[in-house]
Protein backbone atom coordinates (compact mmCIF):
# COMPACT_ATOMS: atom_id res chain seq x y z
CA UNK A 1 141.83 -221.90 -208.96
CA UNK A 2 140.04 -224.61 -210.72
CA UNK A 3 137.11 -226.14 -209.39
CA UNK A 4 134.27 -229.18 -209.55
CA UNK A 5 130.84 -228.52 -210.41
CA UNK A 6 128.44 -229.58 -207.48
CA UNK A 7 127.78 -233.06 -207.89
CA UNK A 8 127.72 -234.26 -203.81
CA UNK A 9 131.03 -236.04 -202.09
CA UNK A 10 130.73 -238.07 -199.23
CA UNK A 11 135.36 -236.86 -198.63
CA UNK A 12 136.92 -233.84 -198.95
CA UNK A 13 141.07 -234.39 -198.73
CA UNK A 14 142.94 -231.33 -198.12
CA UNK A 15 146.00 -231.71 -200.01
CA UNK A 16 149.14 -229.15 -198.42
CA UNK A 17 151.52 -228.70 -201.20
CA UNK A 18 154.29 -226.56 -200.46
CA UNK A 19 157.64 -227.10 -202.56
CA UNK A 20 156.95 -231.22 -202.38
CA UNK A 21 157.02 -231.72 -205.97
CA UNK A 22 159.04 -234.62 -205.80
CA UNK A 23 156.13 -236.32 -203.79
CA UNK A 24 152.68 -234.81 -205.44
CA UNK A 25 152.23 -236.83 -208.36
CA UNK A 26 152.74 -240.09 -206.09
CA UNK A 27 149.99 -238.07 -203.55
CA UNK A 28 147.80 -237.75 -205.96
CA UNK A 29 147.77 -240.71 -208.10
CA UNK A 30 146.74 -242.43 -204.99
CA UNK A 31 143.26 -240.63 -205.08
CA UNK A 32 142.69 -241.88 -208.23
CA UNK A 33 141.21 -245.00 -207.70
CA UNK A 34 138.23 -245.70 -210.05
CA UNK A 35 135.52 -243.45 -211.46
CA UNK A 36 133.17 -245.09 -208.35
CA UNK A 37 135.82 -243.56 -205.91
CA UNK A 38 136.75 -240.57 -207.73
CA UNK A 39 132.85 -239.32 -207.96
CA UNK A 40 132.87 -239.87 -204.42
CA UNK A 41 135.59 -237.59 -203.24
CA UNK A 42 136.81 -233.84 -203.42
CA UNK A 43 140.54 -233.24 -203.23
CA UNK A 44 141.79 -229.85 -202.47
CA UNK A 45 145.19 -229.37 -203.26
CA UNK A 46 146.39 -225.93 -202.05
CA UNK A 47 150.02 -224.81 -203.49
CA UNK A 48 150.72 -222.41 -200.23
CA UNK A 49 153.03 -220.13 -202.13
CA UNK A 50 155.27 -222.97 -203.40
CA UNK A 51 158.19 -221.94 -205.62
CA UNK A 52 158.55 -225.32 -207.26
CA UNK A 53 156.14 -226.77 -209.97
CA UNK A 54 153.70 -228.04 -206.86
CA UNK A 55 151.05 -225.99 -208.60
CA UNK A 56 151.42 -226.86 -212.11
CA UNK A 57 150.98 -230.97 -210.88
CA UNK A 58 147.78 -229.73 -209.18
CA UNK A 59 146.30 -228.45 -212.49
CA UNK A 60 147.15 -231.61 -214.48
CA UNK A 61 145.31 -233.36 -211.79
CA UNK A 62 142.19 -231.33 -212.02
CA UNK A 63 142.07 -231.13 -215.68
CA UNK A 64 142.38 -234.75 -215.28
CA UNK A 65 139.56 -235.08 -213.02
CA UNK A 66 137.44 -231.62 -213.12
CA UNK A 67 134.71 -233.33 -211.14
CA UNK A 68 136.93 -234.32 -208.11
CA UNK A 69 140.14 -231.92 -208.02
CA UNK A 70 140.61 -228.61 -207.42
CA UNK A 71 144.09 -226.49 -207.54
CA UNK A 72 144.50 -223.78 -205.56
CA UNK A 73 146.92 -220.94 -205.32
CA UNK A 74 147.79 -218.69 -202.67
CA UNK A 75 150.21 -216.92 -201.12
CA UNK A 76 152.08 -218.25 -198.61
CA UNK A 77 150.34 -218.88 -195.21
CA UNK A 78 151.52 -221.74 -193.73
CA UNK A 79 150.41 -225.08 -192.99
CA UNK A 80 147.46 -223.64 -190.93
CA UNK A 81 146.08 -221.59 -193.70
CA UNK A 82 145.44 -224.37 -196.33
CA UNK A 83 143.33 -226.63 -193.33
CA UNK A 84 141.85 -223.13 -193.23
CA UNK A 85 140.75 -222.62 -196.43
CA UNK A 86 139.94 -226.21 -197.07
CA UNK A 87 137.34 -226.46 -194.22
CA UNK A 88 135.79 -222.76 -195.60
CA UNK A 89 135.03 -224.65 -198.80
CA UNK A 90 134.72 -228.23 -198.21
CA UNK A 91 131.98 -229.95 -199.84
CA UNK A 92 132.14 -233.25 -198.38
CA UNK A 93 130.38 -234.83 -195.41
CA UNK A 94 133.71 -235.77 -193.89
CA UNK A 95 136.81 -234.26 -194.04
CA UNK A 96 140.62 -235.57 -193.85
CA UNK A 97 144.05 -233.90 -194.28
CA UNK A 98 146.93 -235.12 -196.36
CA UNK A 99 150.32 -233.54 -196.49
CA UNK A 100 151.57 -233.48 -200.43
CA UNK A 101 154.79 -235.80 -199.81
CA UNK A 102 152.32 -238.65 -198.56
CA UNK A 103 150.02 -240.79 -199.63
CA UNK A 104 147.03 -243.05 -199.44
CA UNK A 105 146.59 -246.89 -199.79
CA UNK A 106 144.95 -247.18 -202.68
CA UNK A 107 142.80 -250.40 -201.62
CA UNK A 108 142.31 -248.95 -198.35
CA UNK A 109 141.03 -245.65 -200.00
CA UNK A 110 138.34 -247.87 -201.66
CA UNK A 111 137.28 -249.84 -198.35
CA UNK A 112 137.16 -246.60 -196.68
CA UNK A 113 134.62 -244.46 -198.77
CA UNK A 114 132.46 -247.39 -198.93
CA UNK A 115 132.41 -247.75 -194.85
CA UNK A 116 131.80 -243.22 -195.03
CA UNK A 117 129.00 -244.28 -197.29
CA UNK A 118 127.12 -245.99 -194.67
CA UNK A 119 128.15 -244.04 -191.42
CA UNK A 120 127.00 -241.35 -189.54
CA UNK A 121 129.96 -241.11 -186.78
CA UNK A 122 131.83 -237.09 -185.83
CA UNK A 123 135.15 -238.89 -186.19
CA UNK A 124 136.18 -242.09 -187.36
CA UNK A 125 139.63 -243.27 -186.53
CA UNK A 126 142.23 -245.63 -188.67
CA UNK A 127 145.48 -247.08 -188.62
CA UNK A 128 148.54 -245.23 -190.18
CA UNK A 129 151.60 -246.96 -192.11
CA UNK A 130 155.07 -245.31 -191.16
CA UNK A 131 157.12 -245.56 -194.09
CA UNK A 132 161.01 -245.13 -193.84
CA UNK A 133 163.27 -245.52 -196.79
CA UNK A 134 163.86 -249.13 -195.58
CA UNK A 135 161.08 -250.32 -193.64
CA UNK A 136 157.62 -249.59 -192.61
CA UNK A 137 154.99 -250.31 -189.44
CA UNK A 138 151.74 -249.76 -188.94
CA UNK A 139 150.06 -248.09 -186.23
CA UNK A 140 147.18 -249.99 -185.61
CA UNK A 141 144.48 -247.99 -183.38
CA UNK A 142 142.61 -251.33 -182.81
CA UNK A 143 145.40 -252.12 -180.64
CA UNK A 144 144.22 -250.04 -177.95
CA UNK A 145 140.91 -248.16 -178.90
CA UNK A 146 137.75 -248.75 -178.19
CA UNK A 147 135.31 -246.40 -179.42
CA UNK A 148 132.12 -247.15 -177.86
CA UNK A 149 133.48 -244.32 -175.76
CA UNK A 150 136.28 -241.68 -176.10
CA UNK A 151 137.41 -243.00 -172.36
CA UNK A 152 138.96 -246.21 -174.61
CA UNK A 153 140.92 -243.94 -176.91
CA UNK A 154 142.93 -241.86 -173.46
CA UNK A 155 145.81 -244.07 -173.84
CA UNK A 156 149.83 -243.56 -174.26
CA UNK A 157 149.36 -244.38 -178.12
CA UNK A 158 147.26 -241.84 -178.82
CA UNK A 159 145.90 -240.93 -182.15
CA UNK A 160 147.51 -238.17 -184.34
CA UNK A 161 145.94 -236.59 -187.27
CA UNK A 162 146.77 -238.89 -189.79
CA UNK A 163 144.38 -241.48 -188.37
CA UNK A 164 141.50 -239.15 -187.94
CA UNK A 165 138.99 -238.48 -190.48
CA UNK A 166 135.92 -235.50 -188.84
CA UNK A 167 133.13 -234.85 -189.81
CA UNK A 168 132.96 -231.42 -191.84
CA UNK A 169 130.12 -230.15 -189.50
CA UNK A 170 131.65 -231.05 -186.29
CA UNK A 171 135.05 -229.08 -187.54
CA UNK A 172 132.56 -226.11 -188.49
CA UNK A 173 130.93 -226.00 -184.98
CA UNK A 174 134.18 -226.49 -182.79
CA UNK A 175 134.71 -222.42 -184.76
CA UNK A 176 138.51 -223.86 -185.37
CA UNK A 177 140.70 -221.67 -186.59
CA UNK A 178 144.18 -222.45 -187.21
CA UNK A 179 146.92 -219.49 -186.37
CA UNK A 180 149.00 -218.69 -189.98
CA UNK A 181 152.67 -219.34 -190.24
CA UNK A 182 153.41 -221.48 -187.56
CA UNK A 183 154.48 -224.97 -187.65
CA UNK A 184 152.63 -228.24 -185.86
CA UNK A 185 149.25 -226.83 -186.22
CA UNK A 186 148.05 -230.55 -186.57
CA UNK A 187 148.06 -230.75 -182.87
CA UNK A 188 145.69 -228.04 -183.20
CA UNK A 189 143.29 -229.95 -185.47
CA UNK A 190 143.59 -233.19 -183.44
CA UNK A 191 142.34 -232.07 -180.09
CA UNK A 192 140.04 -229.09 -180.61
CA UNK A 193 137.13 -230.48 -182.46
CA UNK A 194 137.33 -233.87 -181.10
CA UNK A 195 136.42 -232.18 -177.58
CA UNK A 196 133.07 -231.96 -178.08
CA UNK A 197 132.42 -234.67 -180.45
CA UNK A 198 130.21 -237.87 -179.47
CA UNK A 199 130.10 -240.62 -181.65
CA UNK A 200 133.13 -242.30 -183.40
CA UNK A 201 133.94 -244.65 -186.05
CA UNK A 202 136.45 -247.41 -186.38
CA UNK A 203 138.35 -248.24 -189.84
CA UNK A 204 140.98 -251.28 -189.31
CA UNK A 205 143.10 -249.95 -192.33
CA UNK A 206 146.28 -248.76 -192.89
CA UNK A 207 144.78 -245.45 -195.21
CA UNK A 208 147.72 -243.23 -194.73
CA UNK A 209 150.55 -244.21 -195.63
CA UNK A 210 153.26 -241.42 -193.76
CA UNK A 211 156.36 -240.27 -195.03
CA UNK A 212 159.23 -239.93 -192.25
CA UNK A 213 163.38 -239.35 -193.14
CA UNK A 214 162.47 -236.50 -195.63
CA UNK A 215 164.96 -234.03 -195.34
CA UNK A 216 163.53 -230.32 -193.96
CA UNK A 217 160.46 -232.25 -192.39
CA UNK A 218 158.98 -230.50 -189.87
CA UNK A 219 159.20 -233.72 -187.28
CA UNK A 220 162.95 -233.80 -188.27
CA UNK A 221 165.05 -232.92 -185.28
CA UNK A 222 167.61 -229.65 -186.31
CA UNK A 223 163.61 -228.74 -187.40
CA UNK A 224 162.15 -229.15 -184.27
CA UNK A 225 164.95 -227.19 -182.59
CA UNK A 226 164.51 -224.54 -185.29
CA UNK A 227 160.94 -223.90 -185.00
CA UNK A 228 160.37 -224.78 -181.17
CA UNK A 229 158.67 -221.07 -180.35
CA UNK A 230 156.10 -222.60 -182.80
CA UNK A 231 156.22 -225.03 -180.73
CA UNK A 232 155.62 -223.23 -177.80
CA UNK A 233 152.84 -220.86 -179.23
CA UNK A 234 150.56 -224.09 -180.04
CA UNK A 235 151.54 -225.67 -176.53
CA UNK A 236 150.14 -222.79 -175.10
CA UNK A 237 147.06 -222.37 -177.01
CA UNK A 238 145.89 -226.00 -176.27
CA UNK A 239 146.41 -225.50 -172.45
CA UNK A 240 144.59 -222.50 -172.90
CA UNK A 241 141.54 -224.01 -174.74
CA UNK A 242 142.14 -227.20 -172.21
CA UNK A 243 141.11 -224.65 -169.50
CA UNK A 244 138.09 -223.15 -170.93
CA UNK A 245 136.62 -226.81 -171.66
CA UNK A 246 137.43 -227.78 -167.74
CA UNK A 247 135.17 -224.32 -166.79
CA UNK A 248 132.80 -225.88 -169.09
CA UNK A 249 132.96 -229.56 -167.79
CA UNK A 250 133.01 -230.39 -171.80
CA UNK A 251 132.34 -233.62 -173.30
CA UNK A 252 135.82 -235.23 -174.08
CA UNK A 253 137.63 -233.52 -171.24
CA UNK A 254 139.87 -236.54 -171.09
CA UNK A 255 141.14 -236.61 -174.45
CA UNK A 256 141.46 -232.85 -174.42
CA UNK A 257 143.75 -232.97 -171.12
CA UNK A 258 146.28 -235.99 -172.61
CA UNK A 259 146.12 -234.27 -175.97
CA UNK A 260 147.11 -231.06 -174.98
CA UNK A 261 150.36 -232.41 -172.03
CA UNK A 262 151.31 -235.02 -174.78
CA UNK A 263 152.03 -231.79 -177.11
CA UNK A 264 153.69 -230.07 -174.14
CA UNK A 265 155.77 -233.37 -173.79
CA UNK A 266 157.46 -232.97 -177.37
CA UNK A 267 158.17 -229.61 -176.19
CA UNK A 268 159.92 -230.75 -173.12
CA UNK A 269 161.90 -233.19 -175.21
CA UNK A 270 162.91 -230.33 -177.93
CA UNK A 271 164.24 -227.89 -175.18
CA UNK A 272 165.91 -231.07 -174.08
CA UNK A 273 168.28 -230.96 -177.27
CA UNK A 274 168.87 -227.23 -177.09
CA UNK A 275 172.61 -226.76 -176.80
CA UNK A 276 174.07 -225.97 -173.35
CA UNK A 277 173.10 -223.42 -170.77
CA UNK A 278 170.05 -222.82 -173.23
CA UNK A 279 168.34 -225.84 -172.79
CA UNK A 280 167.67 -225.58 -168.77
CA UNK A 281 166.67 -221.89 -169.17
CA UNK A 282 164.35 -222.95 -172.19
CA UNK A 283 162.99 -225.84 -170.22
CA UNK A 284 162.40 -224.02 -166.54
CA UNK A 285 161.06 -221.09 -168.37
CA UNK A 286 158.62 -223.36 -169.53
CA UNK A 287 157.55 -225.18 -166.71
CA UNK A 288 157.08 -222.00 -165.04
CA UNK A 289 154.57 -220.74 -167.61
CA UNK A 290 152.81 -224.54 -167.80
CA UNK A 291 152.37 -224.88 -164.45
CA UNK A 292 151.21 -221.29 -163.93
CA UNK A 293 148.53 -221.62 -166.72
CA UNK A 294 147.50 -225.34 -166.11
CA UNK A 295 148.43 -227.48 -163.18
CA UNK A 296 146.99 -230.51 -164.71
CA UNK A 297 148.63 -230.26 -168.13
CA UNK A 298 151.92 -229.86 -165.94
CA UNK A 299 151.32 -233.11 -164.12
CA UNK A 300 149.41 -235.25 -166.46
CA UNK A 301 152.75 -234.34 -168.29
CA UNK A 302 154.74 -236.99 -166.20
CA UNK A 303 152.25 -240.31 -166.76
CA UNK A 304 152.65 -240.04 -170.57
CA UNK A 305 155.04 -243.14 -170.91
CA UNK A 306 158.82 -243.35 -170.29
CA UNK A 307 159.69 -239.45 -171.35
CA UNK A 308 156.72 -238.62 -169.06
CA UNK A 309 158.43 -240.51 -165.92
CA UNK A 310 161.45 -238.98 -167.13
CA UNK A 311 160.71 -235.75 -167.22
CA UNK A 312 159.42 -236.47 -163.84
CA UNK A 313 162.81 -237.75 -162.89
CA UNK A 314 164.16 -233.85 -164.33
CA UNK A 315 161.84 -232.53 -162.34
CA UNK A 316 162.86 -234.04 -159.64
CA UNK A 317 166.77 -233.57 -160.00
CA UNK A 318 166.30 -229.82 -160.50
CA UNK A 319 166.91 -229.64 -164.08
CA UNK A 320 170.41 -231.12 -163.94
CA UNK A 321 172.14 -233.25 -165.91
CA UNK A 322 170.70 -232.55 -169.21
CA UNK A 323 173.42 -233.91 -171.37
CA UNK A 324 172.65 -237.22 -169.96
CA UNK A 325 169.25 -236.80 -171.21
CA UNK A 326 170.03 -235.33 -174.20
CA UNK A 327 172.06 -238.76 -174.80
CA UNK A 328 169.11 -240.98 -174.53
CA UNK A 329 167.13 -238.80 -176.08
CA UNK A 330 169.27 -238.89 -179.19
CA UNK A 331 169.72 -242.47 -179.37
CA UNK A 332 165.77 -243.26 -178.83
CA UNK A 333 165.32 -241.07 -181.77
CA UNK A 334 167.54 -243.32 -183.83
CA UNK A 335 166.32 -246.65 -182.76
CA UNK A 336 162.74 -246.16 -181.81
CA UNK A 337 161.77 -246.52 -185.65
CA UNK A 338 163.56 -249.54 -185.89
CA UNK A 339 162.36 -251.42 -182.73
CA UNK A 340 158.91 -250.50 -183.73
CA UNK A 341 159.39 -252.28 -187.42
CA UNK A 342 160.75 -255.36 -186.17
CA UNK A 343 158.22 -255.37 -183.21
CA UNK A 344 155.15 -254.88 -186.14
CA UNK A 345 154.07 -256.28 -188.69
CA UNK A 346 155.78 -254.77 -192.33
């Protein structure tokens, strides 16, 4: 591990680099703004284990820029474990994740650290570009949020992690703790701490700038399938923490109760895909356990959009005719991207 001497950052970027050394240099070059910019920030790479050269980019990096980047190398943990470590040693006053085969606007970057500069918010929000191999969109959260109150953010669109930005202190008091080796821990880090948070920040900038149609990505379908007892595991352990903040009638309890059924949707939709006989058993086996633990996850479930009404319409029909969702499902996958980039602005 190399790291910066103590001079005070306003960002600390956790940087997961696991076998994406295709990506890294692009990832990190974006940091690298001015000297202004680069005083200003801490970047943590953390090479989980890799078994490419992820590690050896890292170092050029912070021999580069001793004062701002720091390589570290660890065994393998999983995605969880370098958010872990990063919020154990961040420096900065706010704190923001980015996965090692994205990347950040450069001019954005700028713009941003000089609004952090002058703000005091627990979690300021931003838009996100989706970049395909042929097109992009952005996700703009002005759109729909307004954020004189969290109430203005409970909307379909809601935000995912790579359009929130916490403060370090508010991540350090929610006690989060992210399990190891499991997959779509993000949806971890994107509902616990803002549960108790009260006061957020608006940046109208497409910052991140997210990589989708990467082959092995853990969004990619025959991944999702794959991994869907992680799935499961962190479904769970948001309905879980969704009930302890109902007993305490906690600040946010809105956010935390779409948060946590919009995870359980992707879930739904997952089992969905599972070939044959599996996917009904997968899916009422399930909605047993849901519905069991949290009867408000299981129904807030079915206002989340079209897929919510449709799993209502599942619901309804017993758990039938899968294959005919399974069709939809596939084809929405394949065009949703594409409807979204014509509908927005590239």
């Amino acid at each position: 591990m190399r790291s910066s001497n103590n001079i005070k950052k306003i960002l600390t970027i956790s940087v997961a680099a696991y076998n994406v050394e295709e990506y890294l240099d692009n990832c990190l070059s974006s940091l690298c703004v001015n000297t202004e910019i680069l005083n200003s920030i801490e970047v943590i790479v953390v090479d989980d284990g890799a078994t490419d050269n992820s590690y050896k980019i890292a170092l050029k990096y912070a021999d580069m820029y001793p004062n701002s980047f720091i390589a570290v190398h660890k065994s393998n943990g999983g995605y969880g474990s370098t958010i872990n470590y990063s919020i154990e040693h961040a420096r900065g006053k706010y704190f923001k994740t980015l996965d090692g085969d994205d990347w950040f606007d450069s001019e954005q970057l700028e713009s941003f650290i000089k609004m952090l500069l002058k703000c005091n918010e627990d979690v300021i929000f931003s838009d996100v570009r989706h970049c395909y191999r042929k097109r992009s969109f952005v996700d703009k959260v002005s759109d729909t949020a307004n954020v004189d109150s969290i109430d203005g953010l409970s909307s379909i669109k809601l935000l995912e992690i790579w359009g929130i930005t916490f403060k370090t202190e508010l991540l350090r008091r929610s006690g989060i703790q992210l399990p190891n080796h499991c997959l779509y821990t993000d949806n971890i880090l994107d509902t616990i701490p803002i549960a108790n948070a009260r006061t957020f920040g608006l940046f109208e900038g497409a910052l991140y700038c997210y990589r989708h149609d990467r082959p092995g990505q853990s969004i990619s379908v025959r991944q999702r399938i794959k991994k869907i007892d992680d799935q499961y595991e962190v479904v769970k352990l948001l309905v879980r923490f969704y009930e302890e903040e109902k007993e305490k009638n906690s600040l946010n309890l809105g956010w935390t109760l779409e948060r946590t059924a919009l995870t359980y949707k992707y879930l739904f939709w997952t089992s969905i895909l599972l070939p044959g006989k599996q996917s009904r058993k997968k899916i009422v086996d399930y909605e047993k356990t849901i519905q069991n633990m949290s009867p408000d996850v299981f129904i807030k479930l079915e206002e989340l959009g079209t897929r919510g009404l449709l799993a209502k319409v599942i619901r309804d029909l017993d758990y039938k005719f899968l294959f005919l969702f399974k069709l939809y499902y596939l084809v929405a996958l394949v065009i949703r991207p594409i409807l979204l980039s014509i509908e927005k602005e590239t």
